[in-house]
C-alpha atoms as a PDB file:
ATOM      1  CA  UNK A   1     -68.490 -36.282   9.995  1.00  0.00           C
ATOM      2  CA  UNK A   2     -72.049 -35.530  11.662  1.00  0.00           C
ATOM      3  CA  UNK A   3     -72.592 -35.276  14.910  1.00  0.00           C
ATOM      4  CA  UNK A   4     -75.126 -38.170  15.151  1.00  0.00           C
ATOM      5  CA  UNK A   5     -72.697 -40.529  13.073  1.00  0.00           C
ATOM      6  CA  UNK A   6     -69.861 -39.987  15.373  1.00  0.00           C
ATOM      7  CA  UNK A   7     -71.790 -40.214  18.152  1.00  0.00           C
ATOM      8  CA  UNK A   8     -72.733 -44.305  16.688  1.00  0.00           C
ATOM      9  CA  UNK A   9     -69.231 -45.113  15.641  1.00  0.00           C
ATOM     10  CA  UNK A  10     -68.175 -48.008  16.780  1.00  0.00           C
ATOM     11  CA  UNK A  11     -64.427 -49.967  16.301  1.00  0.00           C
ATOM     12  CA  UNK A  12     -64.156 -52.995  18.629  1.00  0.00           C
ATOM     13  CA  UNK A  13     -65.645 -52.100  21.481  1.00  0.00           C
ATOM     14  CA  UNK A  14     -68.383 -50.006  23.527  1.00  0.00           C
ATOM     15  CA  UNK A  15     -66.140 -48.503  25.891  1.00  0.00           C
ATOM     16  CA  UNK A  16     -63.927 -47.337  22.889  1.00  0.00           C
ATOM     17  CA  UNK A  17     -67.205 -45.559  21.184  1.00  0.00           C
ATOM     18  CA  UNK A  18     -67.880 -43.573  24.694  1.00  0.00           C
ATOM     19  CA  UNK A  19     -64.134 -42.695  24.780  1.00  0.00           C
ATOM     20  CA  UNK A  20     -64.193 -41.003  21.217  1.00  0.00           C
ATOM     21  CA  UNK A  21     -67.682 -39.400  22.026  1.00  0.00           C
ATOM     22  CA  UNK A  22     -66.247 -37.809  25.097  1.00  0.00           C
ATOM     23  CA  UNK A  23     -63.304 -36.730  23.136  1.00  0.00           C
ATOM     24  CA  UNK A  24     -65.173 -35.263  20.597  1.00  0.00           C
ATOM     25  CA  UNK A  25     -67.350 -33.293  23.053  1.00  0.00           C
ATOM     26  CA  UNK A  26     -63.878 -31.936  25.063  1.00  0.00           C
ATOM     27  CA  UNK A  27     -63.315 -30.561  21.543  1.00  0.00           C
ATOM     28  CA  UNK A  28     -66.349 -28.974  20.506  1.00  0.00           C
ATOM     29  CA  UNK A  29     -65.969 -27.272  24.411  1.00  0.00           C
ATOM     30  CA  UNK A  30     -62.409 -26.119  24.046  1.00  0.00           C
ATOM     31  CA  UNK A  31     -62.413 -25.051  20.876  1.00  0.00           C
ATOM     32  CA  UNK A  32     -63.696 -21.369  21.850  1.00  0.00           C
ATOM     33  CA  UNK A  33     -61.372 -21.327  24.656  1.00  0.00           C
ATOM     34  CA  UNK A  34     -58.887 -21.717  22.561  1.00  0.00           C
ATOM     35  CA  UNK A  35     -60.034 -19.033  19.641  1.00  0.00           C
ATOM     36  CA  UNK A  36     -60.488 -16.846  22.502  1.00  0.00           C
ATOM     37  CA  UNK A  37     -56.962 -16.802  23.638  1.00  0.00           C
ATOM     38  CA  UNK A  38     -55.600 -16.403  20.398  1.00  0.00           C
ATOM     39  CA  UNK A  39     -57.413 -13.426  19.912  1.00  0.00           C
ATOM     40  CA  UNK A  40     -56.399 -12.058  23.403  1.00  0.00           C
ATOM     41  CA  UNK A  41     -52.239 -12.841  22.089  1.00  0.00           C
ATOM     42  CA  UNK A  42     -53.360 -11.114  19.029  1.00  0.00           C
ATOM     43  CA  UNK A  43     -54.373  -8.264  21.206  1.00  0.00           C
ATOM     44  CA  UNK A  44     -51.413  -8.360  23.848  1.00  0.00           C
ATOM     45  CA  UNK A  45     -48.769  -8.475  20.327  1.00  0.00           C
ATOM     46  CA  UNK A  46     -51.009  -5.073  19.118  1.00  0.00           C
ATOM     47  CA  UNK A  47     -50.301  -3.140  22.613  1.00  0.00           C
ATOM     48  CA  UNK A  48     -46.767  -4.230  22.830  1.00  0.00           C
ATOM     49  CA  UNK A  49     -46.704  -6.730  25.658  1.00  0.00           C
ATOM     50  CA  UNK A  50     -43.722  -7.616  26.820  1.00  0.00           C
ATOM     51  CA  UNK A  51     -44.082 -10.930  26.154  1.00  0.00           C
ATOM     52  CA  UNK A  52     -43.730 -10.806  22.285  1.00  0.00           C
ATOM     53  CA  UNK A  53     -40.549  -9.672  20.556  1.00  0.00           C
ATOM     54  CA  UNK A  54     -39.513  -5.641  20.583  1.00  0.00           C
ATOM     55  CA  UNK A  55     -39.818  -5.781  17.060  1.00  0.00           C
ATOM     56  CA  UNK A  56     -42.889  -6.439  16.974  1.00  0.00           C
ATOM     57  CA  UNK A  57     -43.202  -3.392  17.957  1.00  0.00           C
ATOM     58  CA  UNK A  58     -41.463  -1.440  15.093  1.00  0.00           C
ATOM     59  CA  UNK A  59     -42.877  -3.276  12.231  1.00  0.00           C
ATOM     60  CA  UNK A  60     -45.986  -2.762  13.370  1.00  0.00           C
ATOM     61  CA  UNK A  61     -44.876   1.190  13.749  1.00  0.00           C
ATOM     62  CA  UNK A  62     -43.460   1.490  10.491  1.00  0.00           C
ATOM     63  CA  UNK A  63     -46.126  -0.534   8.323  1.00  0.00           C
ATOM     64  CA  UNK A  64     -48.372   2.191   9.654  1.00  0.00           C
ATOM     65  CA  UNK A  65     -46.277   4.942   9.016  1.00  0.00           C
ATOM     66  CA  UNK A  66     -45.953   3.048   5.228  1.00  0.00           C
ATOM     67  CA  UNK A  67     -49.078   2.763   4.852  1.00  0.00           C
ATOM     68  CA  UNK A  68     -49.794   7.375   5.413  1.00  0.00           C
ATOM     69  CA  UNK A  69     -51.225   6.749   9.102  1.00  0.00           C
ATOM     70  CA  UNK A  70     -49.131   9.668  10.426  1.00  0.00           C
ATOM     71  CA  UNK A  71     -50.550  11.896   7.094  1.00  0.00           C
ATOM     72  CA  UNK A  72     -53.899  11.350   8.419  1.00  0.00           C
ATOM     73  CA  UNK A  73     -55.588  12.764  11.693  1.00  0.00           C
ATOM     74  CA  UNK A  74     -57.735  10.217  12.331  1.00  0.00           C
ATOM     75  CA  UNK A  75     -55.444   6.998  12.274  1.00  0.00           C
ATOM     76  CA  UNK A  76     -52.853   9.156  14.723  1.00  0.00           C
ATOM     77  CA  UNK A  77     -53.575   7.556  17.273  1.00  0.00           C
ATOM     78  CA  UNK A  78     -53.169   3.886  16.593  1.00  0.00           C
ATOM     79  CA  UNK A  79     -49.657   5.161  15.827  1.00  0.00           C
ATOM     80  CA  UNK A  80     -48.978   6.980  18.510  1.00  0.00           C
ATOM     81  CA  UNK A  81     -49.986   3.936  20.664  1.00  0.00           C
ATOM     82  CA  UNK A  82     -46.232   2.355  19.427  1.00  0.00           C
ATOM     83  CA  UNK A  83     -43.989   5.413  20.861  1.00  0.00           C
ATOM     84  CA  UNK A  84     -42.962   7.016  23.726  1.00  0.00           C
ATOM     85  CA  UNK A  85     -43.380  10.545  22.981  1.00  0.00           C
ATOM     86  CA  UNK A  86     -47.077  12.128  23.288  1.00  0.00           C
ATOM     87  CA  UNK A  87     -46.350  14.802  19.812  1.00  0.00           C
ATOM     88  CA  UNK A  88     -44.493  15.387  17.199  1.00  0.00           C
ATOM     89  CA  UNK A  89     -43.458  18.614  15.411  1.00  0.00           C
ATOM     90  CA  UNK A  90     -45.614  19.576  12.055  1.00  0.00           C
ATOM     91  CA  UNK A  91     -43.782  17.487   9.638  1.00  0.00           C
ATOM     92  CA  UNK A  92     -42.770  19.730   6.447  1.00  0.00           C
ATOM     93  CA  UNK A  93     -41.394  16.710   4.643  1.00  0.00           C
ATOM     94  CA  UNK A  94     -42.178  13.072   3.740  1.00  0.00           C
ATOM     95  CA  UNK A  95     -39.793  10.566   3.167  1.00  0.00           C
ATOM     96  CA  UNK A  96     -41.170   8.496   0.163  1.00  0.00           C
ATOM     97  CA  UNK A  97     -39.729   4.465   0.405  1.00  0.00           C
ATOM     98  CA  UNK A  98     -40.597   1.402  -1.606  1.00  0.00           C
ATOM     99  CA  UNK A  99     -39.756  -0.781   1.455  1.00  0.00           C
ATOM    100  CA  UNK A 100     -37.966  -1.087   4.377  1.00  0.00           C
ATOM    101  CA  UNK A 101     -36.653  -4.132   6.333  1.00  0.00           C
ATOM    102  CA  UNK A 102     -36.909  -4.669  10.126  1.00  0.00           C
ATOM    103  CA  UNK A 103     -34.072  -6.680  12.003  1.00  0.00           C
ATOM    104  CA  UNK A 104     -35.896  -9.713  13.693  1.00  0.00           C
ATOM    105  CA  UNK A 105     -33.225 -11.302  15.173  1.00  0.00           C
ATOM    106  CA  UNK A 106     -31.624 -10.456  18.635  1.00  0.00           C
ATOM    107  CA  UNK A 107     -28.460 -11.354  17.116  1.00  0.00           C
ATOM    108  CA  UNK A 108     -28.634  -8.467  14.955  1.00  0.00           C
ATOM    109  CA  UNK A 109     -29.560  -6.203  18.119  1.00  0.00           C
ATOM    110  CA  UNK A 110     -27.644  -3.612  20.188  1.00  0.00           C
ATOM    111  CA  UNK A 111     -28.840  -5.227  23.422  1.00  0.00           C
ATOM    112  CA  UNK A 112     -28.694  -2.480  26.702  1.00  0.00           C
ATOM    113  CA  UNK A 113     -30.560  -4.651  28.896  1.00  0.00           C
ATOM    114  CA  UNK A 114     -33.732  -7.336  29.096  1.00  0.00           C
ATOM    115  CA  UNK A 115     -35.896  -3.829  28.579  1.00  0.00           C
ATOM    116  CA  UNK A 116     -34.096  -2.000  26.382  1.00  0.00           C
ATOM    117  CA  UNK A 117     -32.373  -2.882  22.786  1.00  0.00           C
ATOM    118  CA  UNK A 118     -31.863  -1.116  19.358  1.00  0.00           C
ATOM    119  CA  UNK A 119     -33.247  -2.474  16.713  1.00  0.00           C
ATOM    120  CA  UNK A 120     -31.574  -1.632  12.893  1.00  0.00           C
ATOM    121  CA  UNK A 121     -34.331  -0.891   9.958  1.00  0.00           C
ATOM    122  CA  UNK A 122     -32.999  -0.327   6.351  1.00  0.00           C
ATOM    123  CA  UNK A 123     -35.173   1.671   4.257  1.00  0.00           C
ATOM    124  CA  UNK A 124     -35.250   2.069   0.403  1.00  0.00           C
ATOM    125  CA  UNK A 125     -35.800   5.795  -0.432  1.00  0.00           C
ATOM    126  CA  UNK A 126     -36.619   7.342  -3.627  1.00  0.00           C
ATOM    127  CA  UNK A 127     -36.631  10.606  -2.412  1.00  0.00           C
ATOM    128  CA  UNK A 128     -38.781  13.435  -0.584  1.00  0.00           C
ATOM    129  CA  UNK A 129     -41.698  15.532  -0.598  1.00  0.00           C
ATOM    130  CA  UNK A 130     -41.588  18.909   0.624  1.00  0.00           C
ATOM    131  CA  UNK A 131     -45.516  19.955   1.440  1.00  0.00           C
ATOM    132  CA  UNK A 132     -45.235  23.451   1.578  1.00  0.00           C
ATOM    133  CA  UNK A 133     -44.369  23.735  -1.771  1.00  0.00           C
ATOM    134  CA  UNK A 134     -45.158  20.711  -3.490  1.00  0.00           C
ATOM    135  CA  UNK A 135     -41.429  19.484  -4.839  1.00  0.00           C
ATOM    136  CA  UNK A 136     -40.405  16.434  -4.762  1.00  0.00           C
ATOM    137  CA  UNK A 137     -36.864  16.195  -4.605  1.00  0.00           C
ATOM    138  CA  UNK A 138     -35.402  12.551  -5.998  1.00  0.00           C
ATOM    139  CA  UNK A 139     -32.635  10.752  -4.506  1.00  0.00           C
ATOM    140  CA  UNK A 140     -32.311   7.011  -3.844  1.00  0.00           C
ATOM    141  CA  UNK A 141     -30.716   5.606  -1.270  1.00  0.00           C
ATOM    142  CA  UNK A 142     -30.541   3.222   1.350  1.00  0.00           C
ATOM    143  CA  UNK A 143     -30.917   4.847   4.430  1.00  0.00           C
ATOM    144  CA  UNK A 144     -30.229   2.525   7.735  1.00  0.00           C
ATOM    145  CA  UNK A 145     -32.209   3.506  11.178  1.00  0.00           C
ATOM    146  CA  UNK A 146     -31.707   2.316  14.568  1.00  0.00           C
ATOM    147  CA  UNK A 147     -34.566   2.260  16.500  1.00  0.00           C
ATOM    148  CA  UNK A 148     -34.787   2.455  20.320  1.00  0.00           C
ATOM    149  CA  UNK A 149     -37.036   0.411  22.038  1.00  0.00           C
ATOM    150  CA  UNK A 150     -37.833   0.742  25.879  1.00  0.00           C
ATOM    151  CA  UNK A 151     -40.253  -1.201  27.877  1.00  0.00           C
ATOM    152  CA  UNK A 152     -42.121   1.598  28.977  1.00  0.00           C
ATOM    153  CA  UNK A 153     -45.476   0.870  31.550  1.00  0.00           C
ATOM    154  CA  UNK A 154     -44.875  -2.666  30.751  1.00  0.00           C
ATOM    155  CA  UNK A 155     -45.343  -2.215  27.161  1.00  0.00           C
ATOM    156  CA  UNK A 156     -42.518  -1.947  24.324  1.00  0.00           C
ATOM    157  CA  UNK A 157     -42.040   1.537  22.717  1.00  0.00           C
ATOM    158  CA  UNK A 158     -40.378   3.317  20.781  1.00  0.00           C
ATOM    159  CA  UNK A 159     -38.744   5.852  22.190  1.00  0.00           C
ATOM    160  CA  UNK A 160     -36.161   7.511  19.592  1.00  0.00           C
ATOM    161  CA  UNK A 161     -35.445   8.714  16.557  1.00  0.00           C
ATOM    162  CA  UNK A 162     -38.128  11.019  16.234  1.00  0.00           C
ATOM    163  CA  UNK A 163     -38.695  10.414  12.241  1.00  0.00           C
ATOM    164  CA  UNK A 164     -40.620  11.945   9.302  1.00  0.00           C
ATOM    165  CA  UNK A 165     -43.010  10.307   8.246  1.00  0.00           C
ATOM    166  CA  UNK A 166     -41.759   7.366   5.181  1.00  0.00           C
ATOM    167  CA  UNK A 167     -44.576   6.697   3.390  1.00  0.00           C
ATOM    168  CA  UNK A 168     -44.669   4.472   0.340  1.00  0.00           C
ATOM    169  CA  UNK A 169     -44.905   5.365  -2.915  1.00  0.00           C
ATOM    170  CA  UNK A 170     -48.382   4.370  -4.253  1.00  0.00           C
ATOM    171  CA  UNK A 171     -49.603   5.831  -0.689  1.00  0.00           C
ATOM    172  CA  UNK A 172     -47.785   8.957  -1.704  1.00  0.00           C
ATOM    173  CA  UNK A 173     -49.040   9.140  -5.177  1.00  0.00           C
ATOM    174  CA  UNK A 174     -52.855   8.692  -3.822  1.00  0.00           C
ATOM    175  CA  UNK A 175     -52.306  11.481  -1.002  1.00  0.00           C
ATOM    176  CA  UNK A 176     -51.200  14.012  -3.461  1.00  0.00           C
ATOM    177  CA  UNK A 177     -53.911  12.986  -5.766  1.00  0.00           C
ATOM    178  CA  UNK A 178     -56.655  13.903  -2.622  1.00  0.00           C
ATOM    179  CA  UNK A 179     -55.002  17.221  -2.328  1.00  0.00           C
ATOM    180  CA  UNK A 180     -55.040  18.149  -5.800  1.00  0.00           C
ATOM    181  CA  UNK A 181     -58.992  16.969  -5.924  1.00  0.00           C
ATOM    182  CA  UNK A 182     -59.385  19.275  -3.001  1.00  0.00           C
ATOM    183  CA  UNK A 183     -57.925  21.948  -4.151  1.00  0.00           C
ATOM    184  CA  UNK A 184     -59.425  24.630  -5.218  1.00  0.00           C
ATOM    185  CA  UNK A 185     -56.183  26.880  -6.344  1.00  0.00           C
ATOM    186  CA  UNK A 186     -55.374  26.655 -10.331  1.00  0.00           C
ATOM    187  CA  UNK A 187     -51.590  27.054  -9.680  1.00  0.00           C
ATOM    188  CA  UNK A 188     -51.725  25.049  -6.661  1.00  0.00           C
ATOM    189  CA  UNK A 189     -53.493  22.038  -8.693  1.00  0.00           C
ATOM    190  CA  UNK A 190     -51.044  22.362 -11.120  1.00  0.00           C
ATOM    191  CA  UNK A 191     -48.143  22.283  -9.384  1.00  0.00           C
ATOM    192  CA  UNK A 192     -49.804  18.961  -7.144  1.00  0.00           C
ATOM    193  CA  UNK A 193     -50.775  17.426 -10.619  1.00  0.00           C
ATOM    194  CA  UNK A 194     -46.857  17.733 -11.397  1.00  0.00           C
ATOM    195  CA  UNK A 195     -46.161  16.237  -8.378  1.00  0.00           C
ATOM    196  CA  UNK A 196     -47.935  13.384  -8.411  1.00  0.00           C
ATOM    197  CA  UNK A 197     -46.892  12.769 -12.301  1.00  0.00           C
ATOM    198  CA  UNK A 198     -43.387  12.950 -10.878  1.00  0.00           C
ATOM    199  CA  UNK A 199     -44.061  10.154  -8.363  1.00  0.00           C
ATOM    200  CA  UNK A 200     -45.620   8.000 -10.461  1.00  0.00           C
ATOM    201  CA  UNK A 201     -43.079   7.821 -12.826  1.00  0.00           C
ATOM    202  CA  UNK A 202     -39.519   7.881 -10.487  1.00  0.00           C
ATOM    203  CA  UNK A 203     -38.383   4.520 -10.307  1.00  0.00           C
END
């Protein structure tokens, strides 16, 4: 409804029509409040405040890693913001998954203490890419991961197993395919055309 005809509704009485107006203007003055702390809990869930759940934390990690952040050098970062180690060895191999599954439940925790639990991950694997030479080596499985997480400077992170990168597959198939256009090699463009052929079509 308008302003102005909210401001003149009337039902029974006057002192009911100043009651809703004043209601309506408490409203129209908290509602920013209110946007603006949901955007500063959106922010506090992003860092890994302690006052949202661990996992959280991992999903968050691993959607990231799903989605090729740790393939690229300029998303790194927001990764590295999840962990508790500052680098990581020079990956030679990529896990390639078509999912994986967080445990959200405490129930389904190894609980240490009120700052430190374990947190299972299940992972659907098709296989892996070895980058130095271009193979892709097939093999599905379910592979189950237990993740660590510490609260570390007030803050959740992970801080083990050190992992590959698991990438999904459609990520994987478009990373491959910005090599091979790249690439200026014959018999390395070849071999990265076969790759990505291979990827597309493993099931």
């Amino acid at each position: 409804m308008h302003q102005d005809s909210f401001a003149g509704y009337r039902c029974g009485s006057e002192e009911y029509t100043m009651t809703v107006n004043r209601l309506g203007r408490l409203i129209v003055f908290l509602y920013p409040l209110l946007a603006l702390l949901l955007s500063v809990g959106e922010g506090l869930a992003q860092s890994g405040s302690l006052d949202h759940s661990p996992s959280e934390v991992v999903k968050r990690y691993l959607s990231l890693d799903y989605k090729g952040a740790r393939l690229d050098a300029l998303s790194v970062e927001t990764v590295a913001s999840y962990r508790g180690w500052h680098e990581e060895p020079t990956w030679g191999q990529v896990v390639v998954t078509k999912g994986f599954v967080v445990a959200e439940h405490y129930r389904q925790w190894e609980v240490i203490d009120r700052l430190e639990v374990v947190i299972p991950v299940t992972f659907q694997v098709i296989g892996s890419v070895y980058l130095e030479t271009a193979g892709f080596v097939q093999g599905a499985v379910t592979e189950e991961v237990r993740f660590r997480v510490k609260a570390v400077n007030n803050r959740w992170r992970i801080v083990e197993p050190m992992l590959p990168p698991h990438v999904g597959q459609k990520r994987m198939v478009n990373v491959v395919r910005e090599a091979w256009i790249k690439e200026t090699d014959q018999a390395k463009r070849a071999r990265l055309a076969s790759l990505q052929e291979e990827l597309r079509k493993v099931k």
